[in-house]
N, C-alpha and C. Protein backbone atom coordinates (compact mmCIF):
# COMPACT_ATOMS: atom_id res chain seq x y z
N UNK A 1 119.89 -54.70 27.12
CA UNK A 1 119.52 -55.64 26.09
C UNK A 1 119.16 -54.87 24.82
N UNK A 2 119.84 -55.10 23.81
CA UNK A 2 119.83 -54.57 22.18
C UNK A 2 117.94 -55.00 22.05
N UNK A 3 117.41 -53.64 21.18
CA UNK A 3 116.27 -54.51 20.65
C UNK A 3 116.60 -54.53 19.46
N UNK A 4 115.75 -55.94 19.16
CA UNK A 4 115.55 -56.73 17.69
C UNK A 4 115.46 -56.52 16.72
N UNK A 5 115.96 -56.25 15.59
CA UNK A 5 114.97 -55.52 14.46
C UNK A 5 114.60 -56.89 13.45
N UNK A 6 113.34 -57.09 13.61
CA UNK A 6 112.65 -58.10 12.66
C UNK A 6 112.51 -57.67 11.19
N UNK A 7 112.44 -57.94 10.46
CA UNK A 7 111.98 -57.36 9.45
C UNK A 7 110.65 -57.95 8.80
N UNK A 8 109.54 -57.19 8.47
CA UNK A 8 108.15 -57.37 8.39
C UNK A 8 108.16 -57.94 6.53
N UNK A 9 107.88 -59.26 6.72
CA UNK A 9 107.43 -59.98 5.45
C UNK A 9 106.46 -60.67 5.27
N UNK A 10 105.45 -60.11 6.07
CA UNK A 10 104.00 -60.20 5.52
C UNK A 10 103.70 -59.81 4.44
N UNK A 11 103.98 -59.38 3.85
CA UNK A 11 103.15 -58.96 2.24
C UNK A 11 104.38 -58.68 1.19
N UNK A 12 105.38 -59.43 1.41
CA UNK A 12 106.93 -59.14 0.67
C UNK A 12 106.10 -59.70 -0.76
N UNK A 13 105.62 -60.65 -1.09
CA UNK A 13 105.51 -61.36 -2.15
C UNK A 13 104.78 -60.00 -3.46
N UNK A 14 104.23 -58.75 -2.57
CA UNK A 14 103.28 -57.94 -3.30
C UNK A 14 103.56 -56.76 -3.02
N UNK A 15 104.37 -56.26 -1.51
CA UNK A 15 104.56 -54.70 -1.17
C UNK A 15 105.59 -55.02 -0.19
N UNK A 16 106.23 -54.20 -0.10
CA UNK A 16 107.58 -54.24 1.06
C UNK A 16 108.02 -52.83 1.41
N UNK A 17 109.26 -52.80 1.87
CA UNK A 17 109.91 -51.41 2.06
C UNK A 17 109.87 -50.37 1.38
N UNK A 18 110.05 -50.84 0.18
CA UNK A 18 110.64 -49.89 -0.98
C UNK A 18 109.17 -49.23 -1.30
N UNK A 19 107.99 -50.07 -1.47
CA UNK A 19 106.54 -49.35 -1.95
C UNK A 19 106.40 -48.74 -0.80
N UNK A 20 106.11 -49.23 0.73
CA UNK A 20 105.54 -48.03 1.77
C UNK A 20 106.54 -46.72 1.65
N UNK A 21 107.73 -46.75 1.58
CA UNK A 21 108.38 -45.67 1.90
C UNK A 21 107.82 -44.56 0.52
N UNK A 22 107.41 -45.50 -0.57
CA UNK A 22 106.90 -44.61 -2.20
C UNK A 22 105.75 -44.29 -1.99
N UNK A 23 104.92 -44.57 -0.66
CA UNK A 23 103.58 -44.88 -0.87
C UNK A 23 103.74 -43.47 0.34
N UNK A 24 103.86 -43.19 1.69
CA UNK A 24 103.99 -42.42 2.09
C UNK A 24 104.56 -41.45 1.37
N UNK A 25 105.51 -41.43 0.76
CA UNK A 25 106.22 -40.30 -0.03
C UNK A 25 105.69 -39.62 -0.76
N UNK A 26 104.70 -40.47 -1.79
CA UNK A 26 103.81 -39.25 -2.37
C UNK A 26 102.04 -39.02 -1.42
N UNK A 27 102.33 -39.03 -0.35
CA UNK A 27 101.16 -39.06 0.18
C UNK A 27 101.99 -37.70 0.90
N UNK A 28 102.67 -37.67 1.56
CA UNK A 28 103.38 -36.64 2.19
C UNK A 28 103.25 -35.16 1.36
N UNK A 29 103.81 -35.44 0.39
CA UNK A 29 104.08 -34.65 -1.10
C UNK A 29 102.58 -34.14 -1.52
N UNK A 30 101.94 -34.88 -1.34
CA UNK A 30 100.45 -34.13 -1.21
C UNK A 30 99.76 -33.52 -0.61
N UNK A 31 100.31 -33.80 0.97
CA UNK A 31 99.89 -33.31 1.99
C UNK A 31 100.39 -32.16 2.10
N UNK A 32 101.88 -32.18 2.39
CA UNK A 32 102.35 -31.05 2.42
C UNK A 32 102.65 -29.96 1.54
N UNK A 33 102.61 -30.09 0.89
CA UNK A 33 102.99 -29.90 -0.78
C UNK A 33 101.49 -28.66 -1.19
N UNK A 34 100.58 -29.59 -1.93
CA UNK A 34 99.27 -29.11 -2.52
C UNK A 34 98.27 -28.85 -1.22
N UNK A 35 98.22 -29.31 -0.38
CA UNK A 35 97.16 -29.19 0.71
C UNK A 35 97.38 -28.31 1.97
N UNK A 36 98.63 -28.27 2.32
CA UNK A 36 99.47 -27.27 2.74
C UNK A 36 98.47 -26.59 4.04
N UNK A 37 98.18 -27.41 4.70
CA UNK A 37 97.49 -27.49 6.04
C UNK A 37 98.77 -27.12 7.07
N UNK A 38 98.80 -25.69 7.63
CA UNK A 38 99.35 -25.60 8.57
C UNK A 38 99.02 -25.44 9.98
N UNK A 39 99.61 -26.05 11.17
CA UNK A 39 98.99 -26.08 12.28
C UNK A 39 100.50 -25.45 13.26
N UNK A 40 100.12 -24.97 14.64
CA UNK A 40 100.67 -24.77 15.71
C UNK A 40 100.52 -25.41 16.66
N UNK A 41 101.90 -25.98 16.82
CA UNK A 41 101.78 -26.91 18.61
C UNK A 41 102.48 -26.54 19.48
N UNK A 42 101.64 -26.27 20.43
CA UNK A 42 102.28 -25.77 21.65
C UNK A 42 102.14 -26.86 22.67
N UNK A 43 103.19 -27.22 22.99
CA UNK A 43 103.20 -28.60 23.78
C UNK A 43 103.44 -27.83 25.27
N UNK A 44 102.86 -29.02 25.69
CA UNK A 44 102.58 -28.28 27.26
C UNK A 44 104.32 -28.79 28.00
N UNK A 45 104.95 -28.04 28.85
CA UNK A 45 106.45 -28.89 29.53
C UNK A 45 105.93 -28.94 30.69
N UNK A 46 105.75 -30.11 31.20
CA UNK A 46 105.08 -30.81 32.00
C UNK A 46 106.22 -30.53 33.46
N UNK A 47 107.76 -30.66 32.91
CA UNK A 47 108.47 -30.36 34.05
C UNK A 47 108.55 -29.39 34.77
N UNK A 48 107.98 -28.18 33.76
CA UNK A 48 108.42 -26.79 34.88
C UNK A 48 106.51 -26.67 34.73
N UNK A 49 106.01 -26.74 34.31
CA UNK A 49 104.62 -26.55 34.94
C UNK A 49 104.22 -27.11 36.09
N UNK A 50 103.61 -26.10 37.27
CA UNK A 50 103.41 -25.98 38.64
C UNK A 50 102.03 -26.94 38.93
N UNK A 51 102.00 -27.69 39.38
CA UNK A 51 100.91 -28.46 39.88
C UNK A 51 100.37 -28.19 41.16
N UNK A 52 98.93 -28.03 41.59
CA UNK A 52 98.17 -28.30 42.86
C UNK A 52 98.45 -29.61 43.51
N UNK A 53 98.70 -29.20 44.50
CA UNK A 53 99.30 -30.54 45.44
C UNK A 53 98.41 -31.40 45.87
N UNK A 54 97.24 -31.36 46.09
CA UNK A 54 95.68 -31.87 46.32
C UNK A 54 95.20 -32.82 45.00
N UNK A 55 94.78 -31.89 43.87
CA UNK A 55 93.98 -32.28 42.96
C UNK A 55 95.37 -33.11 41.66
N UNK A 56 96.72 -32.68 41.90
CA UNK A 56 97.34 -32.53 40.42
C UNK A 56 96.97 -31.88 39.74
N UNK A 57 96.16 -30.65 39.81
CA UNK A 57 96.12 -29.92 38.50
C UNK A 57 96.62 -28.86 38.30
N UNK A 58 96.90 -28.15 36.94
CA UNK A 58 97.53 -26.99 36.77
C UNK A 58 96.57 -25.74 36.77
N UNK A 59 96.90 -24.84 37.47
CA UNK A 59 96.41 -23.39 37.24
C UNK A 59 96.35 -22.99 35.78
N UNK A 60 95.74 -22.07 35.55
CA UNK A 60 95.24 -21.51 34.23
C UNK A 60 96.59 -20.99 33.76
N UNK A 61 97.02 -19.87 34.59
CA UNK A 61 98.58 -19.40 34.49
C UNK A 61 99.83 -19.56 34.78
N UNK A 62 99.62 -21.08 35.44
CA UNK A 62 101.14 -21.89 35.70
C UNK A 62 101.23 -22.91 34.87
N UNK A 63 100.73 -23.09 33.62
CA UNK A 63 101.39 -24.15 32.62
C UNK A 63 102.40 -23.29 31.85
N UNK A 64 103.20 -24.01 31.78
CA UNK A 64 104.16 -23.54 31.39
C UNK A 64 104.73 -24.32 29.21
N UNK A 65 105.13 -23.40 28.65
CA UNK A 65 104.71 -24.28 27.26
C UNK A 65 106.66 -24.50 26.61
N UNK A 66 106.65 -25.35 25.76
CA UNK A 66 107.88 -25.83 24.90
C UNK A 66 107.60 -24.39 23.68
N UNK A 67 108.63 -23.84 23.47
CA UNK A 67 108.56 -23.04 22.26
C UNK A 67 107.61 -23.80 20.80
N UNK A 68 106.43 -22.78 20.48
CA UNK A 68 105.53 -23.40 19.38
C UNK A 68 106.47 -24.03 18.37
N UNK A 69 105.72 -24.85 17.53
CA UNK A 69 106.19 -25.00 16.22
C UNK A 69 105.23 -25.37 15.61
N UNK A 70 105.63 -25.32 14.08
CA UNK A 70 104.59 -25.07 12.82
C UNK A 70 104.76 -26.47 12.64
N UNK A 71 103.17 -27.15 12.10
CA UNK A 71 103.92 -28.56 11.49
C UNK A 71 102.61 -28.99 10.42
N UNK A 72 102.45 -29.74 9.59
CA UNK A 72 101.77 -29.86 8.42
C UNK A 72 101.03 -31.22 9.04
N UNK A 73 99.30 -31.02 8.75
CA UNK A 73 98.91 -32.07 8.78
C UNK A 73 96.95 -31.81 8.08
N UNK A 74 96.68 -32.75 7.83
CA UNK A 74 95.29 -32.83 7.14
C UNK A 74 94.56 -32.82 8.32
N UNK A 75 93.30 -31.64 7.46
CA UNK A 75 92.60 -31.23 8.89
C UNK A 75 91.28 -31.06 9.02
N UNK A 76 90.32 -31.58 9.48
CA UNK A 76 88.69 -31.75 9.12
C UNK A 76 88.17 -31.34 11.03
N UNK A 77 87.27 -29.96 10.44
CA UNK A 77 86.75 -29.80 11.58
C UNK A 77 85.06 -29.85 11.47
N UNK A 78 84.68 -30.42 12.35
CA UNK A 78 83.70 -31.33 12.80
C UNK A 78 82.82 -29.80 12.50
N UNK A 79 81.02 -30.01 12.58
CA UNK A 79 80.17 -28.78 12.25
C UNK A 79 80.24 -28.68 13.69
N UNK A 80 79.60 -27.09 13.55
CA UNK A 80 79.15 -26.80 15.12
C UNK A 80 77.92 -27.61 15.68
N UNK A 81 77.74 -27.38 17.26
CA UNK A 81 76.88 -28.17 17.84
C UNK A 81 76.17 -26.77 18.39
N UNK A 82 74.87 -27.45 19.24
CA UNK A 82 73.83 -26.38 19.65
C UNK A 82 73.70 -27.08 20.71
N UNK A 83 74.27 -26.24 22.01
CA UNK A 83 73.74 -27.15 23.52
C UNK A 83 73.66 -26.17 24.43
N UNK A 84 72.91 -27.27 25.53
CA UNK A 84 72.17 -26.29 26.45
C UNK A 84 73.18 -25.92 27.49
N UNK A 85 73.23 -24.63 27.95
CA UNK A 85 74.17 -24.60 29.77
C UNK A 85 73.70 -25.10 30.67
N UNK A 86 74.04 -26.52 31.35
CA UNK A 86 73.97 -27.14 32.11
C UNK A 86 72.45 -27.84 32.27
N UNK A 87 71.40 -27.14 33.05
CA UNK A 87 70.39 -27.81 33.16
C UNK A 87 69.21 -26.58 32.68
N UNK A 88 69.76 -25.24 32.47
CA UNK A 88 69.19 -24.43 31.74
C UNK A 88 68.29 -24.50 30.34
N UNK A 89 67.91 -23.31 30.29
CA UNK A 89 67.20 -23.37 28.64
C UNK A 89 68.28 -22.59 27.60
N UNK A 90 68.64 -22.02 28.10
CA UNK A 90 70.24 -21.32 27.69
C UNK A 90 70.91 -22.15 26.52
N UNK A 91 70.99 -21.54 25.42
CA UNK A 91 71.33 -22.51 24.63
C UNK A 91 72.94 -22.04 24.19
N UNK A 92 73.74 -22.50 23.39
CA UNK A 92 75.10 -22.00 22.81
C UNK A 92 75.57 -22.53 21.67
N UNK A 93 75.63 -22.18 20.73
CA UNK A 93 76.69 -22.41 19.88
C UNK A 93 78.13 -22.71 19.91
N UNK A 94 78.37 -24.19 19.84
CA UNK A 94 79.55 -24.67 20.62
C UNK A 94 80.73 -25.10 18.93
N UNK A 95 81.40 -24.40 18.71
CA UNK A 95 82.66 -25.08 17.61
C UNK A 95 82.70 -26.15 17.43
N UNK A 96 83.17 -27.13 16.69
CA UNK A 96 83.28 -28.62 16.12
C UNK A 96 84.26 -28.95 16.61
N UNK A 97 84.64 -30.54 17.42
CA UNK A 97 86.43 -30.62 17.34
C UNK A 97 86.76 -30.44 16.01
N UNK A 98 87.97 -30.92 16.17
CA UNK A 98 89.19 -30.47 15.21
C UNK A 98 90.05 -32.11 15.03
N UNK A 99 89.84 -32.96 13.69
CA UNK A 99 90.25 -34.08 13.78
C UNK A 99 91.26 -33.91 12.65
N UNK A 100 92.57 -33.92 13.14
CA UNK A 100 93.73 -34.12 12.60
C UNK A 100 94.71 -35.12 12.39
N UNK A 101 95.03 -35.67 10.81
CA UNK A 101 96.10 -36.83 10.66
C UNK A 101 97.37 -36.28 10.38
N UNK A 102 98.24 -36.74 10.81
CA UNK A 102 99.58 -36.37 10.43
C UNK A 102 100.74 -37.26 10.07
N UNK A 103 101.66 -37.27 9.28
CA UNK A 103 102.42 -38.46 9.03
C UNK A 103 103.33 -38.75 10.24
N UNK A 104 103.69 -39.66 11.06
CA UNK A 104 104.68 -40.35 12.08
C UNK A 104 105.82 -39.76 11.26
N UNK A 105 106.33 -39.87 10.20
CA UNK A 105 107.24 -39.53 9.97
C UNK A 105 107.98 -37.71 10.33
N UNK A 106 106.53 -37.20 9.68
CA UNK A 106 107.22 -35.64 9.78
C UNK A 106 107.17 -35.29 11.21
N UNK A 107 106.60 -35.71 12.04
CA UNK A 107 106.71 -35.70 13.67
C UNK A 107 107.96 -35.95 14.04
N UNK A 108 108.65 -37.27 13.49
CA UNK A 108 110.42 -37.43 14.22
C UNK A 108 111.01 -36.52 13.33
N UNK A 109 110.78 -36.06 12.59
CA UNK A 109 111.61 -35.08 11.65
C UNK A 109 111.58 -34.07 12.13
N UNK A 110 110.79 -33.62 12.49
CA UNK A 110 110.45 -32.33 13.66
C UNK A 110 110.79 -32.71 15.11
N UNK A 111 111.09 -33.33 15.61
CA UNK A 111 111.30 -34.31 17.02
C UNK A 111 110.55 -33.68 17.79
N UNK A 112 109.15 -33.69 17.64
CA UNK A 112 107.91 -33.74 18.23
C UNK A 112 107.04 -34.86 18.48
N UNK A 113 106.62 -34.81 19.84
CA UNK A 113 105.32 -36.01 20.09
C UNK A 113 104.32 -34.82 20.16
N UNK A 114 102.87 -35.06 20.01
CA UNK A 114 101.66 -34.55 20.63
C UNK A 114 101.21 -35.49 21.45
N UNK A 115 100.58 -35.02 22.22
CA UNK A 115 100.41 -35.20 23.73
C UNK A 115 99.19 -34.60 24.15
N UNK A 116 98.27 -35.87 24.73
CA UNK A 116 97.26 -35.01 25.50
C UNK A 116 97.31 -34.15 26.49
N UNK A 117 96.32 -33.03 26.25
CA UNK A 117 96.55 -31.94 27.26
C UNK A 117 96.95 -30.97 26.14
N UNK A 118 98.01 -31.13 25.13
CA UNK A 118 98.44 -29.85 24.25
C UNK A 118 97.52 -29.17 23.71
N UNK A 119 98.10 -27.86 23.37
CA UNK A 119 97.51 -27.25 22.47
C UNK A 119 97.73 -26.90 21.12
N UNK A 120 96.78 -26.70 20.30
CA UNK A 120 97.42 -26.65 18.51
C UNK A 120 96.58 -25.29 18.16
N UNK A 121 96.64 -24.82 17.55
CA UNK A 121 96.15 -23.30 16.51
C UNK A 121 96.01 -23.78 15.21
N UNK A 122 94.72 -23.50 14.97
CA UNK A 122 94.70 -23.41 13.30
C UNK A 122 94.01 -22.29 13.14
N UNK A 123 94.53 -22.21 11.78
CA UNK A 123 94.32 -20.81 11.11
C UNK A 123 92.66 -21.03 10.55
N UNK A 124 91.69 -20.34 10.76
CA UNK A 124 90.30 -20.56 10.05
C UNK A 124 90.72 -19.40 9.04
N UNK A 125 91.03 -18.29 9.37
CA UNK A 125 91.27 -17.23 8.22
C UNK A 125 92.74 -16.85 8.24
N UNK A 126 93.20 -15.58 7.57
CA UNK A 126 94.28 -15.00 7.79
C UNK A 126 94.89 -14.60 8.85
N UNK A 127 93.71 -13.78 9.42
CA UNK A 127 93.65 -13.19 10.91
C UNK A 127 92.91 -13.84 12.30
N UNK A 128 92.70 -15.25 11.99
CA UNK A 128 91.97 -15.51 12.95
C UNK A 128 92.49 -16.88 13.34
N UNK A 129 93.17 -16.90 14.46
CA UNK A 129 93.40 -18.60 14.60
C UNK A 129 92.61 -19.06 15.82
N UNK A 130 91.62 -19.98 15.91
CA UNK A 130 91.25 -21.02 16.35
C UNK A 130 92.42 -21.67 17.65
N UNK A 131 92.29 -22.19 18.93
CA UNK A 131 92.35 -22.78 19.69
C UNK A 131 91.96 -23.87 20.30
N UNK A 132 92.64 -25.79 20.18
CA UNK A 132 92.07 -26.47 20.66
C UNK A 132 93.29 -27.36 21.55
N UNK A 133 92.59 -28.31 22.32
CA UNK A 133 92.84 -29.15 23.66
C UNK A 133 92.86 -30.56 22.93
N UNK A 134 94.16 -31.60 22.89
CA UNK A 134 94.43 -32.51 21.94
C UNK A 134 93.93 -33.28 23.46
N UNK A 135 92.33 -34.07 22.88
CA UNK A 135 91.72 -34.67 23.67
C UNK A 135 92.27 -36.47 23.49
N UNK A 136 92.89 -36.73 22.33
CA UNK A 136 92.87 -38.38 22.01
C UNK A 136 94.50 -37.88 20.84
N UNK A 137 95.24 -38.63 21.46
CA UNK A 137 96.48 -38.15 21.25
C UNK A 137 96.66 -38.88 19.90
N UNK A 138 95.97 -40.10 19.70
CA UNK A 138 96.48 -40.98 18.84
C UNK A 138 97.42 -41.58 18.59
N UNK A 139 97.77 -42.72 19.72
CA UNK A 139 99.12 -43.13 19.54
C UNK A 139 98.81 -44.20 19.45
N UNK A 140 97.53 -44.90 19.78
CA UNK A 140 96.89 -46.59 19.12
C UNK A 140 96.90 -46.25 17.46
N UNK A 141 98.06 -46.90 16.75
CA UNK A 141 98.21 -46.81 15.80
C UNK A 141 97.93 -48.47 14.74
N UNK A 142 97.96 -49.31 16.03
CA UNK A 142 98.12 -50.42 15.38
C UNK A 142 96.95 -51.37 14.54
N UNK A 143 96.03 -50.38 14.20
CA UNK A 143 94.81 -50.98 13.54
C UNK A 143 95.14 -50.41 12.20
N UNK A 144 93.38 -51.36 11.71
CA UNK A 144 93.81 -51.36 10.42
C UNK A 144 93.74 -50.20 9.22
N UNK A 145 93.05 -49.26 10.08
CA UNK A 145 93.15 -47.82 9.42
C UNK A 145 94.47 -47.10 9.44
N UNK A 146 95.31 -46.97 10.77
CA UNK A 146 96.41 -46.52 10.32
C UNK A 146 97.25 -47.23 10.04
N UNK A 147 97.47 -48.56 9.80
CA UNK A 147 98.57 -49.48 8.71
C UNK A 147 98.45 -49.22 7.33
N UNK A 148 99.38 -49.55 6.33
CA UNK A 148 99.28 -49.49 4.90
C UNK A 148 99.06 -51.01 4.79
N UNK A 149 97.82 -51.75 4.40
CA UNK A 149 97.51 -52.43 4.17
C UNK A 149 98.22 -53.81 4.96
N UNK A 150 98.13 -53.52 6.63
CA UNK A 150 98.50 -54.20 7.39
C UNK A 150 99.88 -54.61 7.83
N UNK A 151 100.74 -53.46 6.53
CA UNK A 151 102.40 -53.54 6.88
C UNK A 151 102.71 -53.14 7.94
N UNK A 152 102.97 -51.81 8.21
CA UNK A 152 103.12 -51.03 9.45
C UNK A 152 102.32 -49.61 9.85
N UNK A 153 102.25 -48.68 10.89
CA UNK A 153 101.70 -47.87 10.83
C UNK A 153 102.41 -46.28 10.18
N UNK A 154 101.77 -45.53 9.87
CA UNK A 154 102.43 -44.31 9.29
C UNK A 154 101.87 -42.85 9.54
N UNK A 155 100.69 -42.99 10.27
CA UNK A 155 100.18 -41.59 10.62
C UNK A 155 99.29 -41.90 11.83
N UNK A 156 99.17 -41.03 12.13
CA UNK A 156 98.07 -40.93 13.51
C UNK A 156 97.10 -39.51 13.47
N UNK A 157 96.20 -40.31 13.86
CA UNK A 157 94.35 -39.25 14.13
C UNK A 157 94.53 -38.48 15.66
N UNK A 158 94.62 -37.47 15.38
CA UNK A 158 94.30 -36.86 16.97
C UNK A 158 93.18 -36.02 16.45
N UNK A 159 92.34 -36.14 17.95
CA UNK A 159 91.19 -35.37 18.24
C UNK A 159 91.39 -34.15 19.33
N UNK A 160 91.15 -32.81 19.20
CA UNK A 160 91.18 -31.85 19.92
C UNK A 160 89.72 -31.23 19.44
N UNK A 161 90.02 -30.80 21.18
CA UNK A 161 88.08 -30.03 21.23
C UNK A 161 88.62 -28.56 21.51
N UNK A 162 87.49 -27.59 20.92
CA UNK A 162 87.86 -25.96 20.57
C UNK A 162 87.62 -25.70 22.77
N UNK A 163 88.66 -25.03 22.75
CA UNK A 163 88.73 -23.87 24.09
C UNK A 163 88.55 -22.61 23.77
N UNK A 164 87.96 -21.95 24.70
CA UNK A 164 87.46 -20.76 24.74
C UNK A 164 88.78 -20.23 25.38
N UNK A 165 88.48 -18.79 25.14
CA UNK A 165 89.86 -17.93 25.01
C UNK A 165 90.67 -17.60 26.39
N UNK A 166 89.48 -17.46 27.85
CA UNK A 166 89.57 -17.90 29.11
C UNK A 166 91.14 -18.64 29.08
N UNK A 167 90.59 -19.98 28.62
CA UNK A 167 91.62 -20.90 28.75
C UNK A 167 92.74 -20.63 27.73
N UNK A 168 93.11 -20.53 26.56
CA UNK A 168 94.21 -20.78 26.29
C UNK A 168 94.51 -19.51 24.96
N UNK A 169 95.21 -18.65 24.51
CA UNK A 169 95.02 -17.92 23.50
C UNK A 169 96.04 -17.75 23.14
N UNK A 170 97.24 -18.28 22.79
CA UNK A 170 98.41 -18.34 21.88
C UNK A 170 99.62 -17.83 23.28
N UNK A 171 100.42 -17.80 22.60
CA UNK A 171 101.87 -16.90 23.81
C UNK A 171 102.11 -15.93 23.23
């Protein structure tokens, strides 16, 4: 069965095709352009990564990853936190997540999904990249923050929390 293509004329009388596609376009152009936020995704390949037959889970050294790629997105990391180890007095200095938007568009342009479970790298300095665990993939897109004024959606929020080096430190 063919699917449908409706065409969305909720707000034709004031914004339509032609403005979202102008409206992302220079939002893109800013993003990528002047703001020039670069990130690394290393997507986890779920097919050749080895699973525990018990729990489903993967070993530290049997995930297996999709070749990285570079991809542009706006990037706000949360302050650090101060918490205790477990039921201790032990205290730690714990990293901020890492809350990242990115346009839907430059994702199929790149023919990338993110996916919980992945991992992304950002650069804090020249020499230093950062490691996190894409905890909230963001694919509930259909509210009213990621619509353009209730037309359609155009970017998505993912949340990743910082891993320690144990777990994951580039390929």
């Amino acid at each position: 069965m063919a699917q449908r293509n409706v065409p969305i004329t909720r707000l034709n009388k004031f914004f339509g095709a032609e403005d979202f596609d102008l409206d992302v376009g220079m939002g893109r152009e800013w993003l990528e352009g002047d703001m020039n936020f670069t990130l690394v995704l290393y997507r986890v390949d779920k097919s050749k990564t080895d699973n525990d037959d018990i729990y489903g889970e993967a070993g530290k050294d049997s995930i297996k990853f999709h070749p990285p790629i570079e991809f542009k997105a706006f990037v706000q990391v949360s302050s650090p936190e101060n918490k205790f180890l477990g039921t201790s007095k032990l205290d730690q200095m714990e990293p901020g997540n890492i809350r990242i938007s990115v346009y839907q568009t430059h994702l199929d342009e790149l023919g990338i999904d993110i996916e919980f479970g992945d991992y992304v790298g950002y650069y804090e300095t020249e020499n230093k990249v950062r490691y996190y665990s894409v905890a909230n993939d963001g694919r509930v897109v259909s509210d009213n923050k990621h619509t353009y004024g209730g037309y359609k959606p155009f970017y998505r929020t993912i949340i990743a929390v910082p891993v320690n080096q144990d777990e994951f430190r580039g390929l």
